[in-house]
PDB file of N, CA and C in Angstrom:
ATOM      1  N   UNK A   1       0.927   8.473  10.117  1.00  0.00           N
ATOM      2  CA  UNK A   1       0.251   8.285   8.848  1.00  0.00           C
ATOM      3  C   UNK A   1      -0.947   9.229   8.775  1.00  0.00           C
ATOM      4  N   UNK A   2      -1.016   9.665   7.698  1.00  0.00           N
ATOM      5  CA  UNK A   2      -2.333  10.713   7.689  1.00  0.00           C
ATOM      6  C   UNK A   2      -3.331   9.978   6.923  1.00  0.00           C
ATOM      7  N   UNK A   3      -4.714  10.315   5.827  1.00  0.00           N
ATOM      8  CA  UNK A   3      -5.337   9.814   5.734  1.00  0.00           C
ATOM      9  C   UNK A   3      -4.824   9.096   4.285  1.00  0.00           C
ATOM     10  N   UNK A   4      -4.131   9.533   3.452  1.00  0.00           N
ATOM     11  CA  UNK A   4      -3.933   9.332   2.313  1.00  0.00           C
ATOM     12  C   UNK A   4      -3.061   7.619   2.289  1.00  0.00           C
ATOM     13  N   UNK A   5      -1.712   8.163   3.110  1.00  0.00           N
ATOM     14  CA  UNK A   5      -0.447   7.140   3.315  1.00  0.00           C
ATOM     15  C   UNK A   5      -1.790   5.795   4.151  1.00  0.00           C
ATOM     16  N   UNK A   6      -2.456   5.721   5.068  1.00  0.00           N
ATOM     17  CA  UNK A   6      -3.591   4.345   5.457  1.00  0.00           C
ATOM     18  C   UNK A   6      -4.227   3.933   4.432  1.00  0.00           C
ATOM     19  N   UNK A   7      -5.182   4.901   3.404  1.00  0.00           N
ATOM     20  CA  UNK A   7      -5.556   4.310   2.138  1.00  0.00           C
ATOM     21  C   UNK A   7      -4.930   3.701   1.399  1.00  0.00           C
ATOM     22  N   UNK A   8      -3.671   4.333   1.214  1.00  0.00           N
ATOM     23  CA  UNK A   8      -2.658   3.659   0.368  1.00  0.00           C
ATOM     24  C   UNK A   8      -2.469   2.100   0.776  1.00  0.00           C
ATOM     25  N   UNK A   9      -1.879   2.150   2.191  1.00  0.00           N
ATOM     26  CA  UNK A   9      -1.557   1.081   2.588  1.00  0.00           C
ATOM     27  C   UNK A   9      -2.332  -0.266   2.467  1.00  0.00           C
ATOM     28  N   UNK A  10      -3.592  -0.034   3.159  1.00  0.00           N
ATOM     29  CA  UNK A  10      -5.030  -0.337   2.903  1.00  0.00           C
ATOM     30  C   UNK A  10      -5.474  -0.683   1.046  1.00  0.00           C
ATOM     31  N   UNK A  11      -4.649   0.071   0.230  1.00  0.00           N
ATOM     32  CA  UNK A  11      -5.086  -0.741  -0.889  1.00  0.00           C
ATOM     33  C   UNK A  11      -4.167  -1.608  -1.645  1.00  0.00           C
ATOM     34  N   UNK A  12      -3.089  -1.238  -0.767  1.00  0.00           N
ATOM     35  CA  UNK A  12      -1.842  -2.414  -1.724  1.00  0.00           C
ATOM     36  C   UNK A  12      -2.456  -3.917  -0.645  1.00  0.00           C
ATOM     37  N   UNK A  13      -2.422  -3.692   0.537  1.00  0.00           N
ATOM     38  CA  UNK A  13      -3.007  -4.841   1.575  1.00  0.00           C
ATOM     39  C   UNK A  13      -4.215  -5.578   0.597  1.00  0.00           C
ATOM     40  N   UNK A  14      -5.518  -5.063   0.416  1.00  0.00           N
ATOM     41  CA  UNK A  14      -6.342  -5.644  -0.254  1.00  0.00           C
ATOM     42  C   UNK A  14      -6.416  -6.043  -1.616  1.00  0.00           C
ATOM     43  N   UNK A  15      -5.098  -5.351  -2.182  1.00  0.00           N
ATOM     44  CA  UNK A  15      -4.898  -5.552  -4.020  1.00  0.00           C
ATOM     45  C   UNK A  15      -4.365  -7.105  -3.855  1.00  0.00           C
ATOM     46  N   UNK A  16      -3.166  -7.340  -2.905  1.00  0.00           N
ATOM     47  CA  UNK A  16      -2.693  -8.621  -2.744  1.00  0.00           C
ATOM     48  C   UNK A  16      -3.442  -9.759  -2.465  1.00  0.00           C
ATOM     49  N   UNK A  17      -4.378  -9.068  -1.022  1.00  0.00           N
ATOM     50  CA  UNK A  17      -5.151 -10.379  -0.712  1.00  0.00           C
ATOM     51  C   UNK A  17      -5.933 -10.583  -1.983  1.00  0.00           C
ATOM     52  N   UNK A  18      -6.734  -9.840  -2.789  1.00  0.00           N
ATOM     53  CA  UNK A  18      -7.519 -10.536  -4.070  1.00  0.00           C
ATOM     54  C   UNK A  18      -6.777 -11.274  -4.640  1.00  0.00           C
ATOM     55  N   UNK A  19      -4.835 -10.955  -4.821  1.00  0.00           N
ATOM     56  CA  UNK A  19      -4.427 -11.894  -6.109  1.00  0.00           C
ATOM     57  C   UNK A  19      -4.375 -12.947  -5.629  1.00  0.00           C
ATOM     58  N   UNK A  20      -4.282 -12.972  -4.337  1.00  0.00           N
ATOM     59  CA  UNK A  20      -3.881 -13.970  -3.632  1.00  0.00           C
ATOM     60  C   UNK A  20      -5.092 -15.300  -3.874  1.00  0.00           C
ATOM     61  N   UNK A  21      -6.228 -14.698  -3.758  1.00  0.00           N
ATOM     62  CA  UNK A  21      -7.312 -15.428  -3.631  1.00  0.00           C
ATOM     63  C   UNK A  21      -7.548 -15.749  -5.142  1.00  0.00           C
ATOM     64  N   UNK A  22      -7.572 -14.881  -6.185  1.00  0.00           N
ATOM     65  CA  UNK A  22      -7.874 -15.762  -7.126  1.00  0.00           C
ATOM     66  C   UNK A  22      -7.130 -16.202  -8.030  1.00  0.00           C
ATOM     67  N   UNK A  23      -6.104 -15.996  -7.500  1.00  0.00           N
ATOM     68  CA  UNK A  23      -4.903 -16.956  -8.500  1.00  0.00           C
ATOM     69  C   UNK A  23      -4.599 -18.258  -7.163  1.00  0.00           C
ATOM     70  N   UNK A  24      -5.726 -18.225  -6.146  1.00  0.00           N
ATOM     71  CA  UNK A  24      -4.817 -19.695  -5.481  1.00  0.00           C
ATOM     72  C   UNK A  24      -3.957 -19.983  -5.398  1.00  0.00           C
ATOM     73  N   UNK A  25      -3.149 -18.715  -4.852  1.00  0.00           N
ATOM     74  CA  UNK A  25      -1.382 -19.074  -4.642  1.00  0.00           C
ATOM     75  C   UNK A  25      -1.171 -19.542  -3.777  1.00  0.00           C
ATOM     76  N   UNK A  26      -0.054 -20.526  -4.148  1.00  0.00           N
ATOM     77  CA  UNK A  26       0.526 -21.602  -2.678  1.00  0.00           C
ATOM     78  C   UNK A  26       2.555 -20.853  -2.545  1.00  0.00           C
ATOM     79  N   UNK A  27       2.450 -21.024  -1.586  1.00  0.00           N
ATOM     80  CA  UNK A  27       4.093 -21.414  -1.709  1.00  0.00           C
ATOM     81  C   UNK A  27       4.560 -20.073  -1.876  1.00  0.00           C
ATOM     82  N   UNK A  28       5.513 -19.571  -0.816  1.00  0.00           N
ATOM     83  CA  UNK A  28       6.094 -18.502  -0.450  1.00  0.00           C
ATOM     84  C   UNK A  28       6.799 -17.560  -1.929  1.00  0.00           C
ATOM     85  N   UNK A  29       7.380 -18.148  -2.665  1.00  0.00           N
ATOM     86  CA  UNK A  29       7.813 -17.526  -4.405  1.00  0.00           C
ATOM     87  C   UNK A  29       6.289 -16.920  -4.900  1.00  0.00           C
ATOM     88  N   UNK A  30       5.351 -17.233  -4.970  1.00  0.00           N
ATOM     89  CA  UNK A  30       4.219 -17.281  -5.564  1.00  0.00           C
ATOM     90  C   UNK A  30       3.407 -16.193  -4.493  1.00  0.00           C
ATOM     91  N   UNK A  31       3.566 -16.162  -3.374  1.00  0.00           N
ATOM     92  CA  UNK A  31       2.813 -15.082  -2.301  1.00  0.00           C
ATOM     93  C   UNK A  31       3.833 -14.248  -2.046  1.00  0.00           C
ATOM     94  N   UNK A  32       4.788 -14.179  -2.558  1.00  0.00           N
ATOM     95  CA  UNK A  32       5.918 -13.168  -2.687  1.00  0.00           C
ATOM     96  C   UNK A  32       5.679 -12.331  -4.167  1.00  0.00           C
ATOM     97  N   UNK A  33       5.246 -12.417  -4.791  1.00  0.00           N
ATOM     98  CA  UNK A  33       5.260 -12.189  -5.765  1.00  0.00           C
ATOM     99  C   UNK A  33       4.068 -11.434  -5.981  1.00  0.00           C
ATOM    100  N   UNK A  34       2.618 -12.002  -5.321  1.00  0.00           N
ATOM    101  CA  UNK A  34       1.569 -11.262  -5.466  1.00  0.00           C
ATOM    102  C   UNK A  34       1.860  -9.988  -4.362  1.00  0.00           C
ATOM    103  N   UNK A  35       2.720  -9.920  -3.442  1.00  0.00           N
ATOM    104  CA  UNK A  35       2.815  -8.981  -2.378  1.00  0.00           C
ATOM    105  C   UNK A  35       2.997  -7.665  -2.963  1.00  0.00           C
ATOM    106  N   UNK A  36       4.633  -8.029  -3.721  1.00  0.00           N
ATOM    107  CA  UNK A  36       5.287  -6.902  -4.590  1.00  0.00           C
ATOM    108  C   UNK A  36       4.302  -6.736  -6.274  1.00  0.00           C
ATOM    109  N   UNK A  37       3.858  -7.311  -6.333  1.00  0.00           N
ATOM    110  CA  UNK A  37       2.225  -6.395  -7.608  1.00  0.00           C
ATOM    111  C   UNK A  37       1.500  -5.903  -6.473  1.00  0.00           C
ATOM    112  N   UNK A  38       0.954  -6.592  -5.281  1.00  0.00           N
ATOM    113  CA  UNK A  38      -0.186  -5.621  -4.620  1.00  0.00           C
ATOM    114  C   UNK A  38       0.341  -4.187  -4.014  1.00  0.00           C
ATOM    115  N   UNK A  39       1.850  -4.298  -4.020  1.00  0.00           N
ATOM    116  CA  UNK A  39       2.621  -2.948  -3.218  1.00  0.00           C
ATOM    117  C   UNK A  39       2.908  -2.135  -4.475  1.00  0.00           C
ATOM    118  N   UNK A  40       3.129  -2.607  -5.802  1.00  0.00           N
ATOM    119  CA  UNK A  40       3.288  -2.078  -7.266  1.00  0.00           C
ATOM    120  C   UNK A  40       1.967  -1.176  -7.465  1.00  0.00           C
ATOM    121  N   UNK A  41       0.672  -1.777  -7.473  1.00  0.00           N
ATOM    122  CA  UNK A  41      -0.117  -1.069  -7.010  1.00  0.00           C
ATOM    123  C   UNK A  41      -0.554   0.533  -6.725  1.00  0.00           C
ATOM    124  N   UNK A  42      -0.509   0.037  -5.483  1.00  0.00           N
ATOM    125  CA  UNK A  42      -0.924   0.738  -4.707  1.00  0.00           C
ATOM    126  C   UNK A  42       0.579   2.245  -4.655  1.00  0.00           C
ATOM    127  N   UNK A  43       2.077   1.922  -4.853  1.00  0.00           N
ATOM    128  CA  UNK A  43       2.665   3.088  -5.238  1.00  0.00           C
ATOM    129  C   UNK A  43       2.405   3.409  -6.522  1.00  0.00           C
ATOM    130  N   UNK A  44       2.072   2.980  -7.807  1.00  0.00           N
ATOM    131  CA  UNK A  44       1.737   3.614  -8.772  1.00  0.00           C
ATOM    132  C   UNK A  44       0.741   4.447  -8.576  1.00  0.00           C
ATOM    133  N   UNK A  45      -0.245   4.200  -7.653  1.00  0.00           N
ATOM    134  CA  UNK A  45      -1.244   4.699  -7.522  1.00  0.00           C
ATOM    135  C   UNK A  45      -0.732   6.583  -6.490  1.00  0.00           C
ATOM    136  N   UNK A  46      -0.007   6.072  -5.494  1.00  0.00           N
ATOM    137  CA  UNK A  46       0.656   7.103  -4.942  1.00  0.00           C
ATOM    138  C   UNK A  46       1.156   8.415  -6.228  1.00  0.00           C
ATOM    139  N   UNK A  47       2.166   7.643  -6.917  1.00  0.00           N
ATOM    140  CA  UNK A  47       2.469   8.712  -7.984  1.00  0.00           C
ATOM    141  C   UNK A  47       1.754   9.263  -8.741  1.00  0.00           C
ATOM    142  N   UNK A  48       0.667   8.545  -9.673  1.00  0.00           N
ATOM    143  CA  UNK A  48      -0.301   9.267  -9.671  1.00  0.00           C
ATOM    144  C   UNK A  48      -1.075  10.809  -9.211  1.00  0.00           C
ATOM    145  N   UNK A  49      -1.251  10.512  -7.658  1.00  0.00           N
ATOM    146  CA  UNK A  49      -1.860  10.971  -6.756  1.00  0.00           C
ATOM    147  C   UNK A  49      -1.222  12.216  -6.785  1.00  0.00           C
ATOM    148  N   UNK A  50       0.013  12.518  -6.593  1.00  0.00           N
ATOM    149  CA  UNK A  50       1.168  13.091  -6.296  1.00  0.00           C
ATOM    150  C   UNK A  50       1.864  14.120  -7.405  1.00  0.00           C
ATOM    151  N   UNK A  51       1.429  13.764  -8.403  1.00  0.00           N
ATOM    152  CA  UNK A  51       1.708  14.528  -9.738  1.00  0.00           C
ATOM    153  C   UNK A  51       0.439  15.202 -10.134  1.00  0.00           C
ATOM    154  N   UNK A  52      -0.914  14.381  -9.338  1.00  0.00           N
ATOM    155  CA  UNK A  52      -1.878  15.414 -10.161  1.00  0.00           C
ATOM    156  C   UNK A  52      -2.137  16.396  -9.006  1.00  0.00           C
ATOM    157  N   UNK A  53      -1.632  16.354  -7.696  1.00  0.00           N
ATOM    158  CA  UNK A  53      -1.933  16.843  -6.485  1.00  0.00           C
ATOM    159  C   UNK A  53      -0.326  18.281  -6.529  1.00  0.00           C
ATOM    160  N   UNK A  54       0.363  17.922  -7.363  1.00  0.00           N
ATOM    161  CA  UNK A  54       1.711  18.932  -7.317  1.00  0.00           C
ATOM    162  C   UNK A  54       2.209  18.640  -5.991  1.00  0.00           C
ATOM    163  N   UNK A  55       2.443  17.300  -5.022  1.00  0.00           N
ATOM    164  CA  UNK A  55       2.566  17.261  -3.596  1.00  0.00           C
ATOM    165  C   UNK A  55       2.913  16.116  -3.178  1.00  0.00           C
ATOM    166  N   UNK A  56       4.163  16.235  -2.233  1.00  0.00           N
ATOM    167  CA  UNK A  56       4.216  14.735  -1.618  1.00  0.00           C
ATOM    168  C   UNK A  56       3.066  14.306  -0.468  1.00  0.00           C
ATOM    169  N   UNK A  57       2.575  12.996  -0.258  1.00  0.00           N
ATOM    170  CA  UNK A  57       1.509  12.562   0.418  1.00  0.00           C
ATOM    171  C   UNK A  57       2.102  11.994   1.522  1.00  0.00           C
ATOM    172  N   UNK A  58       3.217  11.587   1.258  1.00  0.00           N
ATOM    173  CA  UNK A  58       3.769  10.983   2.208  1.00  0.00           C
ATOM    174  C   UNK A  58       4.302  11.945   3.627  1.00  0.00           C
ATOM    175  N   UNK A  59       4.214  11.459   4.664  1.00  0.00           N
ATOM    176  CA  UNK A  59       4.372  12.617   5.970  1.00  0.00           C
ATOM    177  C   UNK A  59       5.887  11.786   6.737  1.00  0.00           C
ATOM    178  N   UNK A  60       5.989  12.429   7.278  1.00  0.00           N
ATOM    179  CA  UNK A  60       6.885  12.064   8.698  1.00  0.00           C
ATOM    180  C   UNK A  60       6.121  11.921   9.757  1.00  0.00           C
ATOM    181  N   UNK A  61       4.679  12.044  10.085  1.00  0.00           N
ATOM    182  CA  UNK A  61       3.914  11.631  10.889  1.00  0.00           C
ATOM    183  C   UNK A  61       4.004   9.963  11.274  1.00  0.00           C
ATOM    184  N   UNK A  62       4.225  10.172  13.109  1.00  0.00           N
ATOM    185  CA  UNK A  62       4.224   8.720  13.334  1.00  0.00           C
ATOM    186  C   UNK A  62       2.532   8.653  14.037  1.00  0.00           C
ATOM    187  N   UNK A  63       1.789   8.373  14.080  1.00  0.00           N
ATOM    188  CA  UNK A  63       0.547   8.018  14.253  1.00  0.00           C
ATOM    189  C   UNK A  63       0.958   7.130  16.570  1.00  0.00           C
ATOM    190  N   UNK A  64       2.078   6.105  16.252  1.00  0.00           N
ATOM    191  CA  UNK A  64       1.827   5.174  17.645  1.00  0.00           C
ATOM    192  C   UNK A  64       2.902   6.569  18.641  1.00  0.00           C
ATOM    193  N   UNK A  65       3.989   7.071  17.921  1.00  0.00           N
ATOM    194  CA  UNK A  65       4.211   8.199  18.593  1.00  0.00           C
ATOM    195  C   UNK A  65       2.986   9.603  19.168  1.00  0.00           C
ATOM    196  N   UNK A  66       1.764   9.780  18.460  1.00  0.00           N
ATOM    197  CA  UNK A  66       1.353  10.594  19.272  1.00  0.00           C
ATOM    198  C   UNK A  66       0.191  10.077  20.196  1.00  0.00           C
ATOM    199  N   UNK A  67      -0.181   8.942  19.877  1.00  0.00           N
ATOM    200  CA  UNK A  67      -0.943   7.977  20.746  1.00  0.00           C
ATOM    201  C   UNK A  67      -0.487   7.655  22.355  1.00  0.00           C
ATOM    202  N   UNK A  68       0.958   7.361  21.891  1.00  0.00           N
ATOM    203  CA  UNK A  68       1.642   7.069  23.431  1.00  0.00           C
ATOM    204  C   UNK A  68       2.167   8.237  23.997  1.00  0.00           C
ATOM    205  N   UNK A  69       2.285   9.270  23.597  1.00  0.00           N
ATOM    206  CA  UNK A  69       3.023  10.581  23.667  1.00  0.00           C
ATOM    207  C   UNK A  69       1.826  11.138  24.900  1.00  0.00           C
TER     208      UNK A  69
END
């Protein structure tokens, strides 16, 4: 992962936990649901990124491959 693809990740992660928190969702349908808007997110946001950048962001970089490598 380079720096872009962790932000990304990092903001669909925190888009969810907010819905999560203030819509007081219970029950797996309902935290399923805020997951795929917080991952909706955060790839809209990718495309975005990606069209105004003329560039894919996304890598083939494995990050735990060059750690253990």
């Amino acid at each position: 992962m380079d720096d872009f693809e962790l932000i990304l990740t990092m903001l669909g992660e925190r888009t969810t936990t907010e819905i999560h928190r203030t819509e007081d969702s219970k029950g797996m349908p309902k935290l399923k649901k805020d997951a795929k808007t917080g991952g909706s997110v955060a790839g809209q946001t990718r495309k975005l990124l990606e069209k105004r950048l003329k560039r894919s962001i996304v890598t083939g970089k494995n990050y735990l491959s060059e750690v253990q490598g």
